[in-house]
PDB file of N, CA and C in Angstrom:
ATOM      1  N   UNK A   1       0.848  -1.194   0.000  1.00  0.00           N
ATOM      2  CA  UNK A   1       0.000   0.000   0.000  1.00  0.00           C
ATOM      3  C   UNK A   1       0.887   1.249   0.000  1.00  0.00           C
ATOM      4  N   UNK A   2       0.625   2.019  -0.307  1.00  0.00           N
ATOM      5  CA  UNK A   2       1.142   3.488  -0.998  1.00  0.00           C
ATOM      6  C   UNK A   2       0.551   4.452   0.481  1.00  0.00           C
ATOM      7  N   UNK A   3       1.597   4.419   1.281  1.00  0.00           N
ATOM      8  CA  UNK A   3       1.600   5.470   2.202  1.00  0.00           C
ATOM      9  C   UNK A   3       0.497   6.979   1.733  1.00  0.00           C
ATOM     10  N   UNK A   4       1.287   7.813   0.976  1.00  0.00           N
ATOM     11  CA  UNK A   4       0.891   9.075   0.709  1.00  0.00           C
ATOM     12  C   UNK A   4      -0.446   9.005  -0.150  1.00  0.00           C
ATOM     13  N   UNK A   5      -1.118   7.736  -1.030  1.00  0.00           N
ATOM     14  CA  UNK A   5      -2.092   7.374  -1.565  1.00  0.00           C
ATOM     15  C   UNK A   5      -3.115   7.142  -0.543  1.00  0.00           C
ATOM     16  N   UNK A   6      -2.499   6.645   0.404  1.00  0.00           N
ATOM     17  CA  UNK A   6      -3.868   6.682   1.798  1.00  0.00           C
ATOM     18  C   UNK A   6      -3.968   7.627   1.853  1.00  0.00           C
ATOM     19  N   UNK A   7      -3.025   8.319   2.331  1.00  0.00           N
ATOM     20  CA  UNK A   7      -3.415   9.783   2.949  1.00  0.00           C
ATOM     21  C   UNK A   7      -4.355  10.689   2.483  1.00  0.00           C
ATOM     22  N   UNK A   8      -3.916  10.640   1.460  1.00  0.00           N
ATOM     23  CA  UNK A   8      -4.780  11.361   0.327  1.00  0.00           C
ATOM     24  C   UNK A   8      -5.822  11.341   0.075  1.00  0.00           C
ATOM     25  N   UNK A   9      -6.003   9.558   0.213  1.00  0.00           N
ATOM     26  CA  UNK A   9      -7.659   9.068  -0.668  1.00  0.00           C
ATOM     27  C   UNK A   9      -8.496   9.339   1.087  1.00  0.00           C
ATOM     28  N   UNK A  10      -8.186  10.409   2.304  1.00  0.00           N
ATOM     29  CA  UNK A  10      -9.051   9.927   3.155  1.00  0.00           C
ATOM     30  C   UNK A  10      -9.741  10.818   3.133  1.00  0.00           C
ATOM     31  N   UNK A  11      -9.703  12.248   2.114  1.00  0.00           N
ATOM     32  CA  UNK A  11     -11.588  13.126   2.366  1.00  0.00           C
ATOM     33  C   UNK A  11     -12.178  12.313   1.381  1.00  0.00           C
ATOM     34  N   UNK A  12     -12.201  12.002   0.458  1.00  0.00           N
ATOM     35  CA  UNK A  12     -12.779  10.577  -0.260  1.00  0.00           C
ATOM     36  C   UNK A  12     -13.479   9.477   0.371  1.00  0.00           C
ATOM     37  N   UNK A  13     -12.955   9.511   1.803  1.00  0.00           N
ATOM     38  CA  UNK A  13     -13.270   8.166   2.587  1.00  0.00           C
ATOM     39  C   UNK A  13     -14.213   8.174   3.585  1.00  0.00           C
ATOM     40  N   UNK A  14     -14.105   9.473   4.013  1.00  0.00           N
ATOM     41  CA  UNK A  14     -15.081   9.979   4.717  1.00  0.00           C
ATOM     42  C   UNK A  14     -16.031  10.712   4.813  1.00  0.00           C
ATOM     43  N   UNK A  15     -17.355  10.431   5.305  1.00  0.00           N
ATOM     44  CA  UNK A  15     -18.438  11.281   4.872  1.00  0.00           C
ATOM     45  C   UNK A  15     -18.923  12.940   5.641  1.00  0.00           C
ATOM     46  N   UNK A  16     -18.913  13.477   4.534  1.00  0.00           N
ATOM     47  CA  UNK A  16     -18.510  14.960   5.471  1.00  0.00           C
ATOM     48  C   UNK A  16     -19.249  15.301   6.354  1.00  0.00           C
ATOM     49  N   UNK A  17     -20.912  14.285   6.542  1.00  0.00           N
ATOM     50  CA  UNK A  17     -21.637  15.105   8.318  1.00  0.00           C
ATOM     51  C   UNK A  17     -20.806  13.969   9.160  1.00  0.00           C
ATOM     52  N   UNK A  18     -20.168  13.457   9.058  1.00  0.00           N
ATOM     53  CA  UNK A  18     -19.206  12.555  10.102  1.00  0.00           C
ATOM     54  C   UNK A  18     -18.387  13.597  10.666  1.00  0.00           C
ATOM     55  N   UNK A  19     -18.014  14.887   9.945  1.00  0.00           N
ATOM     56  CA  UNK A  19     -16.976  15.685  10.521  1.00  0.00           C
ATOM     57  C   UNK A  19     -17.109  17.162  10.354  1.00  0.00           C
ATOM     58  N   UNK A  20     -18.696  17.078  10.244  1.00  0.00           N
ATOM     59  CA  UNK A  20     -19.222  18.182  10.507  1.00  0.00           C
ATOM     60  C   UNK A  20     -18.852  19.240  11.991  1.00  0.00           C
ATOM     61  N   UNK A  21     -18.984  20.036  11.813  1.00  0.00           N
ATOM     62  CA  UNK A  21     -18.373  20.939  13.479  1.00  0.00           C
ATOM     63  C   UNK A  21     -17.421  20.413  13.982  1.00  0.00           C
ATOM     64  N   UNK A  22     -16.645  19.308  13.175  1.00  0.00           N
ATOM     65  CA  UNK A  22     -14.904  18.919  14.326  1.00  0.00           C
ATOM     66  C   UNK A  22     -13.675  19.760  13.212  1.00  0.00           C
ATOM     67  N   UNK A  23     -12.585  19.941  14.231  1.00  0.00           N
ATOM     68  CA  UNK A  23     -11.584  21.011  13.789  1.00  0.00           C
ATOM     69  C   UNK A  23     -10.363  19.852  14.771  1.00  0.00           C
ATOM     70  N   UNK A  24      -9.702  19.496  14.406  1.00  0.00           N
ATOM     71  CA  UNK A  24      -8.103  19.357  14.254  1.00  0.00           C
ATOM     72  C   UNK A  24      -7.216  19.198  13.366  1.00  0.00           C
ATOM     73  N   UNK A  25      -6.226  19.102  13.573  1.00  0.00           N
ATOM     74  CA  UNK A  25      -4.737  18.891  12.887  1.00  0.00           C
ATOM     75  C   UNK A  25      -3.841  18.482  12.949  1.00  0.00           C
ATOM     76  N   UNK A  26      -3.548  17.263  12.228  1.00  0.00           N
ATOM     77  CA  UNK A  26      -2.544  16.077  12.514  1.00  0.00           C
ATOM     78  C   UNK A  26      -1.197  16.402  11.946  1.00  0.00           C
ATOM     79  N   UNK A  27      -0.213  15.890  11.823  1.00  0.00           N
ATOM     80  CA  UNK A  27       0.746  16.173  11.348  1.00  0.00           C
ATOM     81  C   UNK A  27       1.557  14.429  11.080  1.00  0.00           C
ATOM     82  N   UNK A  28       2.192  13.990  10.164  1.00  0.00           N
ATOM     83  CA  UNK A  28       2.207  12.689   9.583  1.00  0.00           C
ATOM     84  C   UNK A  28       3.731  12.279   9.557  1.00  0.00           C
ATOM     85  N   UNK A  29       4.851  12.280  10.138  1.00  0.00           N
ATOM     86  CA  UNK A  29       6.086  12.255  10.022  1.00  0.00           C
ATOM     87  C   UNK A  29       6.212  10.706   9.580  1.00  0.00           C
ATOM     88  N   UNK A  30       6.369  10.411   8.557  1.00  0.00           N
ATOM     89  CA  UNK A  30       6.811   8.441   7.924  1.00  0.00           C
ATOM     90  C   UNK A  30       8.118   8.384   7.355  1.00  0.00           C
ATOM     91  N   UNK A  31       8.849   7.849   8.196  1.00  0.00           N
ATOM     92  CA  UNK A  31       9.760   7.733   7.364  1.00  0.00           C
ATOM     93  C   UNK A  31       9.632   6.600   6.126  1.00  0.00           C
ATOM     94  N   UNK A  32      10.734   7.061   4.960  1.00  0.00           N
ATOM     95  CA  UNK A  32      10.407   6.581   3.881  1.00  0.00           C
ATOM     96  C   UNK A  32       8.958   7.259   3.036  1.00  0.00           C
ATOM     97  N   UNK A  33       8.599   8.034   3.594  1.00  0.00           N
ATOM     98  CA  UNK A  33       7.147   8.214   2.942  1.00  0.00           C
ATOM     99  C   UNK A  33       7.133   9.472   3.059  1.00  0.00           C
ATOM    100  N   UNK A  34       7.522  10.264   3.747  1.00  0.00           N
ATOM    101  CA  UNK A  34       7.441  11.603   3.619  1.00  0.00           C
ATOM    102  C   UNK A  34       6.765  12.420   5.138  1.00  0.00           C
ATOM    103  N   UNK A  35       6.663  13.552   4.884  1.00  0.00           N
ATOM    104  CA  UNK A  35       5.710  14.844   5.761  1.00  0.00           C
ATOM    105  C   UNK A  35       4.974  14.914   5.534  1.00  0.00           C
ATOM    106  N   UNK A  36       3.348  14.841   6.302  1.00  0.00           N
ATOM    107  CA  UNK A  36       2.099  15.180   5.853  1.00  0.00           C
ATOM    108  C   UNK A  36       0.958  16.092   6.795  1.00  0.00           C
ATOM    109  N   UNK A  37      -0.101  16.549   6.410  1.00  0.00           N
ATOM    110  CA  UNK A  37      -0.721  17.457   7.132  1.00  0.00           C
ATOM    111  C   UNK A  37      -2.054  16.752   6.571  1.00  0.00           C
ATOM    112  N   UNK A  38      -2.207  16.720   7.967  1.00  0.00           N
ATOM    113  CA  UNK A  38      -4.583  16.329   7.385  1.00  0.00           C
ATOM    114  C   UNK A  38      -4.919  17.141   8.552  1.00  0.00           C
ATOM    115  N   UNK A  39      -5.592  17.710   8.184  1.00  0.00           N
ATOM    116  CA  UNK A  39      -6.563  19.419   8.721  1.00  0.00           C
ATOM    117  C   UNK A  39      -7.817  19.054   8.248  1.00  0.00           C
ATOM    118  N   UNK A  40      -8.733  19.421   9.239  1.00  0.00           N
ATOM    119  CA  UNK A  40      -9.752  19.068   9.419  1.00  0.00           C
ATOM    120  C   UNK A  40     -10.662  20.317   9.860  1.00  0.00           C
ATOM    121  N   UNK A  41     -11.281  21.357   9.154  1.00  0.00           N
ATOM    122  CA  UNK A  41     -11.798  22.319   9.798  1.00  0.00           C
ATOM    123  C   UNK A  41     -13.287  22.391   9.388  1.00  0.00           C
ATOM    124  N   UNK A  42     -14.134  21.926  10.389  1.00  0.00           N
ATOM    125  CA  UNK A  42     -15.417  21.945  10.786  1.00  0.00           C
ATOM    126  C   UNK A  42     -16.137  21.683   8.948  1.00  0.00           C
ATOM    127  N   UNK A  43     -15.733  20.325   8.733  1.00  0.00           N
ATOM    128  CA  UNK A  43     -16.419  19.464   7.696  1.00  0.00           C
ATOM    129  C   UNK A  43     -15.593  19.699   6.395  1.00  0.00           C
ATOM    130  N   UNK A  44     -14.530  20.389   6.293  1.00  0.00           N
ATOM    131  CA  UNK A  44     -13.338  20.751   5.427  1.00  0.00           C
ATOM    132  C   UNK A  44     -12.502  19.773   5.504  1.00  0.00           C
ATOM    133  N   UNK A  45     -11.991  19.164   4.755  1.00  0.00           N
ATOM    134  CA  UNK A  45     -10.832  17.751   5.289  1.00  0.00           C
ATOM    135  C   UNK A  45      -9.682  17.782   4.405  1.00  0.00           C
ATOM    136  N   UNK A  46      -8.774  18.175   4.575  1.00  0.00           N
ATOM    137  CA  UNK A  46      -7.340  18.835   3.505  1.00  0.00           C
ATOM    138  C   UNK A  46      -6.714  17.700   3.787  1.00  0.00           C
ATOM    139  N   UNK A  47      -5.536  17.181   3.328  1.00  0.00           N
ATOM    140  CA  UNK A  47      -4.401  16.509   2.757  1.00  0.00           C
ATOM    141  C   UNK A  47      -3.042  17.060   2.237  1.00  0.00           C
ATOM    142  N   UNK A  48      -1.876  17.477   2.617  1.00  0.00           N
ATOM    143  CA  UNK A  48      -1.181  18.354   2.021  1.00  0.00           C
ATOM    144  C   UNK A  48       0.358  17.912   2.257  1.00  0.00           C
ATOM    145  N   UNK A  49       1.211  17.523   1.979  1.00  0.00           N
ATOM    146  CA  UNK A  49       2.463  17.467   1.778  1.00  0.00           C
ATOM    147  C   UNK A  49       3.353  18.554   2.564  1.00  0.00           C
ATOM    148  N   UNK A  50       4.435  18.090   3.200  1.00  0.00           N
ATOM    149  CA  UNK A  50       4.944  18.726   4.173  1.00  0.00           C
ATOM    150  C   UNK A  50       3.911  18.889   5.633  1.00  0.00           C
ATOM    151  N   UNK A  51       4.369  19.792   6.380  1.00  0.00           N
ATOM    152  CA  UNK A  51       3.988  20.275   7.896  1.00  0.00           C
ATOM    153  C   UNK A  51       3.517  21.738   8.083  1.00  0.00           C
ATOM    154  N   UNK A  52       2.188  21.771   8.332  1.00  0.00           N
ATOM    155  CA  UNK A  52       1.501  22.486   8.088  1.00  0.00           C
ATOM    156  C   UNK A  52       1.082  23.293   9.223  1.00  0.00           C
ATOM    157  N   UNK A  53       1.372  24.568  10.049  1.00  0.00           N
ATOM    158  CA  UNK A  53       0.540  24.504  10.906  1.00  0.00           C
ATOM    159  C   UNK A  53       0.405  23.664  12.390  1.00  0.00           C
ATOM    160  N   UNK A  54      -0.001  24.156  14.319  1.00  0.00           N
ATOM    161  CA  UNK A  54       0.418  23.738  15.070  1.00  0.00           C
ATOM    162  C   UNK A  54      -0.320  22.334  15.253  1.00  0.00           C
ATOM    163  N   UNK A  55       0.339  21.317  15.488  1.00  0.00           N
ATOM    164  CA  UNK A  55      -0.525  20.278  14.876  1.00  0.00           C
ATOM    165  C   UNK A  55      -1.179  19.842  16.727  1.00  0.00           C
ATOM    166  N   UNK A  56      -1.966  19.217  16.445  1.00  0.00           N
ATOM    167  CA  UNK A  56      -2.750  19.016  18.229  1.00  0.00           C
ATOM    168  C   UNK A  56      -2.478  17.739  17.754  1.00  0.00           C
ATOM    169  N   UNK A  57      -1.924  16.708  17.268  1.00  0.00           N
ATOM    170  CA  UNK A  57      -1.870  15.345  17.284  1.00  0.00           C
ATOM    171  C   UNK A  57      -0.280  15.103  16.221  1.00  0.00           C
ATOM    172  N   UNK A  58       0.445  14.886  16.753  1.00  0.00           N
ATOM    173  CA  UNK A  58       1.784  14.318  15.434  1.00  0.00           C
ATOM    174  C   UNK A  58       2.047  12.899  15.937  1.00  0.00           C
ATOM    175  N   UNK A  59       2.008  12.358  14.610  1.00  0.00           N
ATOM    176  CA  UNK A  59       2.145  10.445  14.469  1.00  0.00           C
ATOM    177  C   UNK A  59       3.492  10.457  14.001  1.00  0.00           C
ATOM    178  N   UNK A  60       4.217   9.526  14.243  1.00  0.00           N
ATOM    179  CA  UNK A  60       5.630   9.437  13.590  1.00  0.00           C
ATOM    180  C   UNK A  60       5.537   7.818  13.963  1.00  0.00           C
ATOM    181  N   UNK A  61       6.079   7.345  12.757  1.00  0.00           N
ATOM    182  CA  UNK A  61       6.286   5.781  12.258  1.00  0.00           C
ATOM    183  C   UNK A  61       7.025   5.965  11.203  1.00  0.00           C
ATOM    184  N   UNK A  62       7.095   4.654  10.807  1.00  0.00           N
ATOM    185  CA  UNK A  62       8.186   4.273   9.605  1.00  0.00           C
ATOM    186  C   UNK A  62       7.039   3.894   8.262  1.00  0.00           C
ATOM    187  N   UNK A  63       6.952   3.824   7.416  1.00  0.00           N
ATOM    188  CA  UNK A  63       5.697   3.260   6.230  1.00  0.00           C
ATOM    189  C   UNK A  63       5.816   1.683   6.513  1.00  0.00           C
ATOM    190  N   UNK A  64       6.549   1.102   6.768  1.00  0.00           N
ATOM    191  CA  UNK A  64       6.839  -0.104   6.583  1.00  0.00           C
ATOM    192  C   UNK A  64       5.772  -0.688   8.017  1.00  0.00           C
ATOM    193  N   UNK A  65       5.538   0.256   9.279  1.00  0.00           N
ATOM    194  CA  UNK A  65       5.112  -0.016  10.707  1.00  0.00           C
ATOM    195  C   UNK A  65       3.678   0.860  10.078  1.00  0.00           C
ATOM    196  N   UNK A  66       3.470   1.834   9.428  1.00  0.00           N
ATOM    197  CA  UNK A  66       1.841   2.470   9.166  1.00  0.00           C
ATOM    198  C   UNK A  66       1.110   1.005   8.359  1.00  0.00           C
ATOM    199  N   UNK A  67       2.119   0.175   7.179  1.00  0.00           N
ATOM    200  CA  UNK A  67       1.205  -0.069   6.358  1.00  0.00           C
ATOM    201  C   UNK A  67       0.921  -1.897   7.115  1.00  0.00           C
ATOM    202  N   UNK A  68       1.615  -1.925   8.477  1.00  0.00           N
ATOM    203  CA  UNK A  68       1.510  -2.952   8.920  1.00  0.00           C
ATOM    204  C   UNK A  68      -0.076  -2.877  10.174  1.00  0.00           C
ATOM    205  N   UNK A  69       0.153  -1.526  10.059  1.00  0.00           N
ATOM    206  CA  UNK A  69      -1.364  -1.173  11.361  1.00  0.00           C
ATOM    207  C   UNK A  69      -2.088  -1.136  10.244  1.00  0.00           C
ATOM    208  N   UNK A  70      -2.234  -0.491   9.439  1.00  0.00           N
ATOM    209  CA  UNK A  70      -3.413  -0.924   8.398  1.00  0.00           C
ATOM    210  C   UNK A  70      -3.872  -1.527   7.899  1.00  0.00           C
ATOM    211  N   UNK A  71      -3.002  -3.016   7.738  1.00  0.00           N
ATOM    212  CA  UNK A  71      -3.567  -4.144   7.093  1.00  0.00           C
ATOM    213  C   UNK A  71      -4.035  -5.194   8.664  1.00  0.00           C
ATOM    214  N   UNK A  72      -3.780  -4.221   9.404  1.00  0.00           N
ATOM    215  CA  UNK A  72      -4.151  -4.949  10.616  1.00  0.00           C
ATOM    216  C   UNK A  72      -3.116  -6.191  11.138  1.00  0.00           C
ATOM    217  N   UNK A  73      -1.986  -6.735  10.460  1.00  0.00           N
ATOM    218  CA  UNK A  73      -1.276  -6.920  11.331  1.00  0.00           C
ATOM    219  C   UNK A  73       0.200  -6.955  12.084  1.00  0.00           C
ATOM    220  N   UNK A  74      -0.084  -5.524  12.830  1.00  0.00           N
ATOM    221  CA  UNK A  74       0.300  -5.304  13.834  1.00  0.00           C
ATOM    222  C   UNK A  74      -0.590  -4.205  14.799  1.00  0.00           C
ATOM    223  N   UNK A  75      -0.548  -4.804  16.061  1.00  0.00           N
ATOM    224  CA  UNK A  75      -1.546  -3.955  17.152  1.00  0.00           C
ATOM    225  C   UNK A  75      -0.753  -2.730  17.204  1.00  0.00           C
ATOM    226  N   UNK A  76      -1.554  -1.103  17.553  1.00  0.00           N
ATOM    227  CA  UNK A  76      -1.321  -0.160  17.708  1.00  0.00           C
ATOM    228  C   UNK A  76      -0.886  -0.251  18.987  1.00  0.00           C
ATOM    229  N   UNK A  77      -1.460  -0.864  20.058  1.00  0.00           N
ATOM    230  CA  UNK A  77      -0.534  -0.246  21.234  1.00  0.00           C
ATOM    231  C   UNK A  77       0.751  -1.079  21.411  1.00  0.00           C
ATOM    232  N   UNK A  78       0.647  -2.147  21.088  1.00  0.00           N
ATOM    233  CA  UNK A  78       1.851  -3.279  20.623  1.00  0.00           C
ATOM    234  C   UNK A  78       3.346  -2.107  19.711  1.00  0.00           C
ATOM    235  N   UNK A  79       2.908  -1.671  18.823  1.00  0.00           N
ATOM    236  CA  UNK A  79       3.784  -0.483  17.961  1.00  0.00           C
ATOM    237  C   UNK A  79       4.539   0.393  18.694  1.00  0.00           C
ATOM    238  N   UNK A  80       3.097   1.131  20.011  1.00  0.00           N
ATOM    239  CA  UNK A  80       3.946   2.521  20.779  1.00  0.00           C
ATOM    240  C   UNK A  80       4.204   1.744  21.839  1.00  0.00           C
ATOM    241  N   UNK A  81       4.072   0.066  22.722  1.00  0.00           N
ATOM    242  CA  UNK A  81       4.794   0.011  23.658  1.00  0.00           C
ATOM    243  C   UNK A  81       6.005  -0.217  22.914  1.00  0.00           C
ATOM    244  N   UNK A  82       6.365  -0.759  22.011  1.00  0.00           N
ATOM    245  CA  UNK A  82       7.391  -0.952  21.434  1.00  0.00           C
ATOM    246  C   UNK A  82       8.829   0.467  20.607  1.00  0.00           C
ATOM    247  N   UNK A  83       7.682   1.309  20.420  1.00  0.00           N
ATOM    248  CA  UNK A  83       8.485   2.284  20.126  1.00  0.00           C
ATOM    249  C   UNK A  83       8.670   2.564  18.769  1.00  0.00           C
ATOM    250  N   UNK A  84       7.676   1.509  18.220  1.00  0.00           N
ATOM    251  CA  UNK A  84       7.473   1.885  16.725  1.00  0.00           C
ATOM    252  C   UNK A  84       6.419   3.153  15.956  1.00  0.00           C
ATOM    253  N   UNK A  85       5.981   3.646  17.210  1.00  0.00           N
ATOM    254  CA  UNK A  85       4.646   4.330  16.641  1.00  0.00           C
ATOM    255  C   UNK A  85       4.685   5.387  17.885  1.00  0.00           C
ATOM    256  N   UNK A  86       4.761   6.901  17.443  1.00  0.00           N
ATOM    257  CA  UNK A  86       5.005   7.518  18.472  1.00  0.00           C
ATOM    258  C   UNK A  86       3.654   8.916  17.936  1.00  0.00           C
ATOM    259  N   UNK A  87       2.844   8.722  19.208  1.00  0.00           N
ATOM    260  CA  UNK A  87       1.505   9.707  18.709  1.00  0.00           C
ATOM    261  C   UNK A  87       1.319  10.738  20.076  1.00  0.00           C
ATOM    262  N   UNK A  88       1.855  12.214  20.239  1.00  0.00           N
ATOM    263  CA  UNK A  88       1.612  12.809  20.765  1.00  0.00           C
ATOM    264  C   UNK A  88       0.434  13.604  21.635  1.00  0.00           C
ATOM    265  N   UNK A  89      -0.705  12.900  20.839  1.00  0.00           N
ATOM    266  CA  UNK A  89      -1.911  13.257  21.770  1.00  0.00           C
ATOM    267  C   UNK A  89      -2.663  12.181  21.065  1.00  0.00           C
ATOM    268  N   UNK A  90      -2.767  10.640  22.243  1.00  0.00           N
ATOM    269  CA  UNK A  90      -3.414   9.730  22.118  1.00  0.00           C
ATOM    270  C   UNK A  90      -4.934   9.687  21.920  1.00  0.00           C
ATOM    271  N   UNK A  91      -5.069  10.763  22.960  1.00  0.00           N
ATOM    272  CA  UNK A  91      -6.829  10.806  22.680  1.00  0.00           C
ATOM    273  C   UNK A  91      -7.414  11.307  21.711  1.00  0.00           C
ATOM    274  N   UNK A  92      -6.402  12.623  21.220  1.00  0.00           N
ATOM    275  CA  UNK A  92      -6.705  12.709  19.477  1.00  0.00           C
ATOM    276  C   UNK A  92      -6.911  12.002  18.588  1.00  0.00           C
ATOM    277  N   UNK A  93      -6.080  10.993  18.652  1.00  0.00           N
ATOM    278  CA  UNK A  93      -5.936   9.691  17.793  1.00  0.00           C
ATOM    279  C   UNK A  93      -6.912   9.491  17.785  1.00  0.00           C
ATOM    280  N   UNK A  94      -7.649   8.961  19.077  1.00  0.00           N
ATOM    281  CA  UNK A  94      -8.375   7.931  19.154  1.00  0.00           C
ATOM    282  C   UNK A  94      -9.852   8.483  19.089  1.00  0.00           C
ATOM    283  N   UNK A  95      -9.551   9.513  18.973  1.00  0.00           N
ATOM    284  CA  UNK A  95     -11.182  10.199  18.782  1.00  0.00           C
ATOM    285  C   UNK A  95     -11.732   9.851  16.826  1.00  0.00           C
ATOM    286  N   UNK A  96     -10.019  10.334  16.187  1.00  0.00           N
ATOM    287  CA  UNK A  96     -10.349  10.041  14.821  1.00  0.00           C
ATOM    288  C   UNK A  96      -9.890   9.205  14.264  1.00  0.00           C
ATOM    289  N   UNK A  97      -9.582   7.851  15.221  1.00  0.00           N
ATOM    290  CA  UNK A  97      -8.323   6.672  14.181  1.00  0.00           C
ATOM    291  C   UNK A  97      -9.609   5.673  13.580  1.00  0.00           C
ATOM    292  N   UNK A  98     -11.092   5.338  13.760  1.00  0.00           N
ATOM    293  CA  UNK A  98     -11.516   4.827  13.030  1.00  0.00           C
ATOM    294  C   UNK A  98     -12.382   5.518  11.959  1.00  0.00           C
ATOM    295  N   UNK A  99     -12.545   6.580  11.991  1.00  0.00           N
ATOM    296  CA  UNK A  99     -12.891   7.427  11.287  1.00  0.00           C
ATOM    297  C   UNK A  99     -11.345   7.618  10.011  1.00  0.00           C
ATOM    298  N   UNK A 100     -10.437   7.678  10.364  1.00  0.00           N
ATOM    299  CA  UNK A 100      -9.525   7.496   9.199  1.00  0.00           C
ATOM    300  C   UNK A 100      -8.769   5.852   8.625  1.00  0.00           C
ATOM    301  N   UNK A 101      -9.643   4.990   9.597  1.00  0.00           N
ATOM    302  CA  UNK A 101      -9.753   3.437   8.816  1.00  0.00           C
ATOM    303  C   UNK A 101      -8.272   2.673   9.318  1.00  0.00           C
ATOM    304  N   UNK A 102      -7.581   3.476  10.553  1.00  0.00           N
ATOM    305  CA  UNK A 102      -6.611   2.876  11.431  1.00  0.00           C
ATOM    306  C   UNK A 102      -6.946   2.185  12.444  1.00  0.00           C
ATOM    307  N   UNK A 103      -8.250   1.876  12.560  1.00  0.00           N
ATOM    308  CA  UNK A 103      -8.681   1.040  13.706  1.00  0.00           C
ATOM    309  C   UNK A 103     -10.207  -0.060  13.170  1.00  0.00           C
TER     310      UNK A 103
END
């Protein structure tokens, strides 16, 4: 799977009263895959290359450890006890990780 092709295809993926009135901003550090920004402003859902802006949630993994949580196998908290998956505001995550198809 194509790291930056997920990223991309996720206002595509999601339906916009799902994210109606919510506002954050992630920030995507992969190695091998690049810098990314998904901004989310009250039913607006951007995608953008590089680092965008103060992010309230930054993920940092390797592509090789993202495209292994996505196909489901490897467990997410299995990743950050391990030190493969480092997410600065967990509850952020977890407010939008099945809503972006990581859970």
């Amino acid at each position: 799977m194509d790291i930056k092709s997920f990223l991309f295809s996720l206002p595509e993926k999601v339906a916009p009263e799902a994210v109606e009135g919510l506002s954050t901003l992630f920030h995507f550090d992969i190695a091998d895959a690049g810098l990314f920004t998904v901004k989310l402003d009250n039913g607006k859902f951007e995608v953008s290359e590089g680092l965008a802006g103060d992010p309230v949630c930054k993920v940092t993994t390797s592509a090789d450890v993202l495209e292994k949580l996505l196909s489901k196998d490897l467990n997410p908290m299995m990743a950050m006890m391990t030190g493969k998956l480092k997410i600065s505001n967990v509850g952020e995550m977890l407010k939008y990780a099945k809503m972006f198809g990581l859970m």
